[in-house]
Protein backbone atom coordinates (compact mmCIF):
# COMPACT_ATOMS: atom_id res chain seq x y z
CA UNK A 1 -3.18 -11.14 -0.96
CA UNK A 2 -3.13 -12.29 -4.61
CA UNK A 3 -5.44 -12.75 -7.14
CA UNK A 4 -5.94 -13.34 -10.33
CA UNK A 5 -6.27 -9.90 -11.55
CA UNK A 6 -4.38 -7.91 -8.61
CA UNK A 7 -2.46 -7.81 -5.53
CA UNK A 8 -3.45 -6.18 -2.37
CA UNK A 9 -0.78 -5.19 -0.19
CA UNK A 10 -2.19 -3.49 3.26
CA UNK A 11 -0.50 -1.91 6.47
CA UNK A 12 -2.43 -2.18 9.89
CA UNK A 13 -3.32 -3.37 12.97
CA UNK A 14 -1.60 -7.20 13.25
CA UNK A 15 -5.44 -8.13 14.67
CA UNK A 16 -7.75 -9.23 12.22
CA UNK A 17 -9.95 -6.79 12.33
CA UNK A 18 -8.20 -4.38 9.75
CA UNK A 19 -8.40 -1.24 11.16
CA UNK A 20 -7.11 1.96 10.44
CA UNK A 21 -4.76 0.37 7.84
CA UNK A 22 -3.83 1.65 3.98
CA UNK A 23 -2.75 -0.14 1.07
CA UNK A 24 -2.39 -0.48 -2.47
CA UNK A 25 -4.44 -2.41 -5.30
CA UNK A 26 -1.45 -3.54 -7.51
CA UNK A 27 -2.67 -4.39 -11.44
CA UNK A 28 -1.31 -7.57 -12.79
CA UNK A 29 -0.01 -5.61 -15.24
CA UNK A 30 2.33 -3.86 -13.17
CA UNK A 31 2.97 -6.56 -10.42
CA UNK A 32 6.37 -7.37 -12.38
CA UNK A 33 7.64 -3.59 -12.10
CA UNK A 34 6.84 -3.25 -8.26
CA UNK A 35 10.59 -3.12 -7.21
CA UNK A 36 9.75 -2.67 -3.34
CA UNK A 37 7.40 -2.45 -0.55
CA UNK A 38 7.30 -1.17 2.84
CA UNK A 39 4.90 -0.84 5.41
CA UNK A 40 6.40 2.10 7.49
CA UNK A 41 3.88 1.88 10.22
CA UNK A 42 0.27 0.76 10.39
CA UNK A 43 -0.45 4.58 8.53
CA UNK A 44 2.24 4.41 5.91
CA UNK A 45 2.53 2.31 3.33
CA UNK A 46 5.38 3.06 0.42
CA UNK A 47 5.79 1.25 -3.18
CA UNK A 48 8.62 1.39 -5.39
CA UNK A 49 7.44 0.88 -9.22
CA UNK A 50 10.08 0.73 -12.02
CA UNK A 51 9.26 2.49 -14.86
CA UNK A 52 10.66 2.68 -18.33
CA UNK A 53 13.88 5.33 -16.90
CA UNK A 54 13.40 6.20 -13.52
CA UNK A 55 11.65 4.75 -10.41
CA UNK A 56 8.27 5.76 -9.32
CA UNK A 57 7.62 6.05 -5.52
CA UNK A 58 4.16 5.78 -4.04
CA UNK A 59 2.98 6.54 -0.59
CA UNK A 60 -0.23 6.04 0.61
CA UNK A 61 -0.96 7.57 4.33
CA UNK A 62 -4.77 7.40 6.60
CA UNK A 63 -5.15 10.18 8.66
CA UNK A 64 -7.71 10.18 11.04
CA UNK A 65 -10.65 12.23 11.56
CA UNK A 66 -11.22 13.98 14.81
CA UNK A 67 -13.84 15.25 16.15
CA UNK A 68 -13.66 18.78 18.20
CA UNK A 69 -16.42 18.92 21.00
């Protein structure tokens, strides 16, 4: 999804109900440096930013919270 300021860029269920997903709010400002993006699974997402001399890689993971009983 992209607006004006941002983009959104989300892993998760393929139902609409976005569930258990993660992502990344991506600045304008930085939208032209964002070299790559993979959603690994519907847990993992991974960026790729370029940056002035090397590349910057992001990963951004939801764990779940159990409950013992």
């Amino acid at each position: 999804m992209i607006k004006k300021n941002y983009m959104f860029l989300y892993s998760g269920h393929k139902s609409d109900r976005h569930e258990f997903g993660t992502g990344f709010f991506i600045s304008r400002h930085i939208m032209n440096n964002l070299s790559d993006f993979e959603p690994v699974n519907e847990r993992i997402y991974k960026i790729r930013v370029t940056v002035k001399y090397y590349n910057l890689i992001l990963i951004s993971t939801h764990a779940p919270n159990f409950r013992m009983r």
